[in-house]
C-alpha atoms as a PDB file:
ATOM      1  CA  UNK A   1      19.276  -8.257 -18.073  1.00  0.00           C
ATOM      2  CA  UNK A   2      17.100  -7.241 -21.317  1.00  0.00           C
ATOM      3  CA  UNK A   3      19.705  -4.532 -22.398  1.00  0.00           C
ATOM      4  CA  UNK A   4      22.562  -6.907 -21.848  1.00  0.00           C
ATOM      5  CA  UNK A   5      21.249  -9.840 -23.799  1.00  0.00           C
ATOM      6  CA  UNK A   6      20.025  -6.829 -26.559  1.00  0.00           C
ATOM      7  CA  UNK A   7      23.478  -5.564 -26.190  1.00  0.00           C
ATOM      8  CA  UNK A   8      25.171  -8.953 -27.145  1.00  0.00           C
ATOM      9  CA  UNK A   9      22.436 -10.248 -29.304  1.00  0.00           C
ATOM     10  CA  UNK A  10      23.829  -7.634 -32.133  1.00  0.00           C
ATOM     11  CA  UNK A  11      20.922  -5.601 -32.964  1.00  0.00           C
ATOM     12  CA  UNK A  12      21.432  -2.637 -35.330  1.00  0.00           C
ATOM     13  CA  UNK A  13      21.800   0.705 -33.849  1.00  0.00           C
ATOM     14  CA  UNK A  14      18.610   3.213 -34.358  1.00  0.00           C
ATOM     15  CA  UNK A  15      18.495   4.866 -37.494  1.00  0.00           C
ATOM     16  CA  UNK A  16      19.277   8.548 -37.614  1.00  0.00           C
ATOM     17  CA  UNK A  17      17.476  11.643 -36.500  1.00  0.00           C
ATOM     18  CA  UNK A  18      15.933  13.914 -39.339  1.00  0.00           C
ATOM     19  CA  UNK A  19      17.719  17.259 -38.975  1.00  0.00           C
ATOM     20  CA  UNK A  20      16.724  18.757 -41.596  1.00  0.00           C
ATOM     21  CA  UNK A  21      13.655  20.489 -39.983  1.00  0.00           C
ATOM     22  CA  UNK A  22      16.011  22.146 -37.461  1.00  0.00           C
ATOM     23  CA  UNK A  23      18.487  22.694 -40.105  1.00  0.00           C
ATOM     24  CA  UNK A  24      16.127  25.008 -42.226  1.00  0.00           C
ATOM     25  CA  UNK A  25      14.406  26.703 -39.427  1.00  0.00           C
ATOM     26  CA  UNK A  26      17.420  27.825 -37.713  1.00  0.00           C
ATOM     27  CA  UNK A  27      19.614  28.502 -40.701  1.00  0.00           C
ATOM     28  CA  UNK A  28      15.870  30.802 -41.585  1.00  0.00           C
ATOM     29  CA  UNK A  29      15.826  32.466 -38.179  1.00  0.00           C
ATOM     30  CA  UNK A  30      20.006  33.332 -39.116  1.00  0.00           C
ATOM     31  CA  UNK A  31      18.964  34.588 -42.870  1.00  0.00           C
ATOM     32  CA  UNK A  32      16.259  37.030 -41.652  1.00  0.00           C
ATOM     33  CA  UNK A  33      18.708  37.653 -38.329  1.00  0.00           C
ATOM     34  CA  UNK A  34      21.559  38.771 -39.809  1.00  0.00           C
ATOM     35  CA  UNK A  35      20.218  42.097 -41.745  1.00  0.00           C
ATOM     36  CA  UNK A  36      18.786  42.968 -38.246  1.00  0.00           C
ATOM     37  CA  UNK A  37      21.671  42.576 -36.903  1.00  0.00           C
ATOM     38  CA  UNK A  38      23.521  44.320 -39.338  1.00  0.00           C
ATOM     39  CA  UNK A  39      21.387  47.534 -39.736  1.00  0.00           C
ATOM     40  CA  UNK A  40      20.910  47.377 -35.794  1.00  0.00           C
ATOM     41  CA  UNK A  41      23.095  50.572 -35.337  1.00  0.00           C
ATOM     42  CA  UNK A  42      21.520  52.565 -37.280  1.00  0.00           C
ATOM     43  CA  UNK A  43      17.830  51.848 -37.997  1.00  0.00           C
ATOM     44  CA  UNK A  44      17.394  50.814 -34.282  1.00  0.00           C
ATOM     45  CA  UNK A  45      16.804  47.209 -35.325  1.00  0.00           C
ATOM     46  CA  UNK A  46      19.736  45.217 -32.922  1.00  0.00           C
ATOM     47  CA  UNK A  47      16.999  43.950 -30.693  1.00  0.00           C
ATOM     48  CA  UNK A  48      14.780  41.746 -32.649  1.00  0.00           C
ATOM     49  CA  UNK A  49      17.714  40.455 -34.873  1.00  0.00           C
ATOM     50  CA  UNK A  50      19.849  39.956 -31.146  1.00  0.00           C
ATOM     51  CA  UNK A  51      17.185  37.825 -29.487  1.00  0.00           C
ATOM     52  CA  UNK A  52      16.660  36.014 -32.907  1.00  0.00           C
ATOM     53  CA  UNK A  53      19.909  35.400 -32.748  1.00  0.00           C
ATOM     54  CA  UNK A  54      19.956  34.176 -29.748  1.00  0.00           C
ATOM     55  CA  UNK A  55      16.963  31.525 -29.759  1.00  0.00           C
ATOM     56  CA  UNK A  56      19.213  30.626 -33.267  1.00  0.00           C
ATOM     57  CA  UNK A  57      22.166  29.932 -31.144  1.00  0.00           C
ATOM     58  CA  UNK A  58      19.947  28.282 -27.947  1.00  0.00           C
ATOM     59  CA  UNK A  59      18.654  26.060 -30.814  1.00  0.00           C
ATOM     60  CA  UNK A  60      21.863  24.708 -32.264  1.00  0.00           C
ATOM     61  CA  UNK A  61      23.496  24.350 -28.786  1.00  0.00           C
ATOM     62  CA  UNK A  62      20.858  22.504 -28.064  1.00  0.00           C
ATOM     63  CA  UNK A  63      21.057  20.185 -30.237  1.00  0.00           C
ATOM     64  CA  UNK A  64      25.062  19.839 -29.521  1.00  0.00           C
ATOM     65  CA  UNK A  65      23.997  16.759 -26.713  1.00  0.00           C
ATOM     66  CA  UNK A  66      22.403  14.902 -29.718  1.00  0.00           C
ATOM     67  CA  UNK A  67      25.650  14.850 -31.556  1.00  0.00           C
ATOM     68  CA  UNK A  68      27.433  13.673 -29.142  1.00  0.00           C
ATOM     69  CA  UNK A  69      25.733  10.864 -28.385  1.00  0.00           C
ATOM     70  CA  UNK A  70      25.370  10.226 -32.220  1.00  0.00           C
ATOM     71  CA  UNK A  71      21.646  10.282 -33.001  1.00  0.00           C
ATOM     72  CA  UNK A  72      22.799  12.301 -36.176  1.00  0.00           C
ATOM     73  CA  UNK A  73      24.399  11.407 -39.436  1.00  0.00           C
ATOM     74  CA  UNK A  74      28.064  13.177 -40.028  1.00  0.00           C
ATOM     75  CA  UNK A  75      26.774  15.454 -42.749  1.00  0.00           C
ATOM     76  CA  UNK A  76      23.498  16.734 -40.556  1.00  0.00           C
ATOM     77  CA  UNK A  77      25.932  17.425 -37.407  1.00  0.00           C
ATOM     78  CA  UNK A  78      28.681  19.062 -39.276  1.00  0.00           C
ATOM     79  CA  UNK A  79      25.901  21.430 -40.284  1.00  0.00           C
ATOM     80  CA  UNK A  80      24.544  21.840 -37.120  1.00  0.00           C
ATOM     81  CA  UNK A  81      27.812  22.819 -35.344  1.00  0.00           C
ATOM     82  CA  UNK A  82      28.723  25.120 -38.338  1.00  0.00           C
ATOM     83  CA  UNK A  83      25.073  26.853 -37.679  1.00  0.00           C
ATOM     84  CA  UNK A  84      26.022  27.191 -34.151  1.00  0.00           C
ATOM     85  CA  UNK A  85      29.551  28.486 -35.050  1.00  0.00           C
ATOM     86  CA  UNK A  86      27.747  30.923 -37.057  1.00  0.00           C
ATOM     87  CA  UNK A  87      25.546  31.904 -34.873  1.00  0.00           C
ATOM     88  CA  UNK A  88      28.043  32.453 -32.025  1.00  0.00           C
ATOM     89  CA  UNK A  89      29.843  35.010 -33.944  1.00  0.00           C
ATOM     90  CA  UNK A  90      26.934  36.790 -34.753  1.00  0.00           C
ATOM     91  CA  UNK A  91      25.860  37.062 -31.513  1.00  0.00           C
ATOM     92  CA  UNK A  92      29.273  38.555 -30.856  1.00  0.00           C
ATOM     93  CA  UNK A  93      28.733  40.905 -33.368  1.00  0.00           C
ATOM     94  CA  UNK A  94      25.365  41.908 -31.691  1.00  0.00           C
ATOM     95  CA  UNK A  95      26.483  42.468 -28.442  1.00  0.00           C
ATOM     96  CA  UNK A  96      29.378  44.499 -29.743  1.00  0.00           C
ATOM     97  CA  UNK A  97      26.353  46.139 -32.066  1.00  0.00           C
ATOM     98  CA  UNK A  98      24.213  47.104 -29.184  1.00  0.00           C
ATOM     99  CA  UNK A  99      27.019  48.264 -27.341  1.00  0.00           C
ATOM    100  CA  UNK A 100      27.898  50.406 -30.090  1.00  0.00           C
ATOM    101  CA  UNK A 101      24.323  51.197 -30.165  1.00  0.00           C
ATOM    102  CA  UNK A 102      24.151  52.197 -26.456  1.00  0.00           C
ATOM    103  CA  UNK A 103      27.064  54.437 -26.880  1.00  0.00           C
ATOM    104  CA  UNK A 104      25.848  56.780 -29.686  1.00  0.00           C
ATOM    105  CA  UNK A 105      22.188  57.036 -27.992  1.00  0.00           C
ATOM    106  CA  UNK A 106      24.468  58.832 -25.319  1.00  0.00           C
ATOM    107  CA  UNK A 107      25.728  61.008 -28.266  1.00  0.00           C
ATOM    108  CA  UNK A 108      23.579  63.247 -30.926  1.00  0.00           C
ATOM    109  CA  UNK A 109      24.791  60.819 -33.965  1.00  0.00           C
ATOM    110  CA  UNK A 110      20.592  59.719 -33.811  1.00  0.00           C
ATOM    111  CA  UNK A 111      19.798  63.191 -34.300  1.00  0.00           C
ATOM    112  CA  UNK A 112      22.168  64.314 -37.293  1.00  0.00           C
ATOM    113  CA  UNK A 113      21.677  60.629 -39.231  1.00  0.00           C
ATOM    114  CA  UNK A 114      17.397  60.983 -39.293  1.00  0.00           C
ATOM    115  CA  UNK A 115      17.533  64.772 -38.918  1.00  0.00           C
ATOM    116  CA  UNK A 116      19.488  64.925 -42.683  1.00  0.00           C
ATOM    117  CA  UNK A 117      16.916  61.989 -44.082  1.00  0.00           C
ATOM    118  CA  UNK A 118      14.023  63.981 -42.703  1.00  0.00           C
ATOM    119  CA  UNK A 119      14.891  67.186 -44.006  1.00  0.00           C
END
């Protein structure tokens, strides 16, 4: 009966949620994510950057519930699902990285890239 007379009674919906916490700590873990990712192939780096990818991507999804239900301004969830869009396709790019990765361990291409920066 509260929530219906509170419902009625006109009270202003709750203010909303601070992103910008997550925002910079997720948009971080992308910034120092990506050049992992990117030199993954060759400096044996795909690993770290991948699963910092990924708790970048589990972040932002997670937060996807909270924009639906509206608990964030339009500005802070635009951001937040263009993070997550972001992080998606770099997460693509990583599993096609250590796939790539995989391949050439299977190959001598290890061997002949250190062996000339060694020598």
């Amino acid at each position: 009966m509260e929530k219906v007379d509170a419902l009625f009674a006109g009270e202003p919906p709750p203010p909303p949620i601070e992103a910008a916490p997550k925002l910079r700590l997720i948009r971080g873990a992308l910034i120092v994510a990506a050049p992992l990712d990117l030199l993954g192939v060759f400096c044996w780096t795909g690993v770290p950057g991948a699963a910092l990818t990924l708790w970048a991507w589990l972040q932002a999804d997670g937060e996807m519930a909270r924009i639906e239900a509206g608990e964030y301004d339009s500005d802070d969830a635009a951001a937040m699902m263009r993070l997550r869009v972001v992080s998606g396709w770099l997460l693509g790019f990583c599993v096609l990285s250590l796939l790539l990765q995989a391949w050439l361990l299977t190959t001598s291409f290890y061997n002949h890239l250190w062996g000339r920066f060694l020598s």
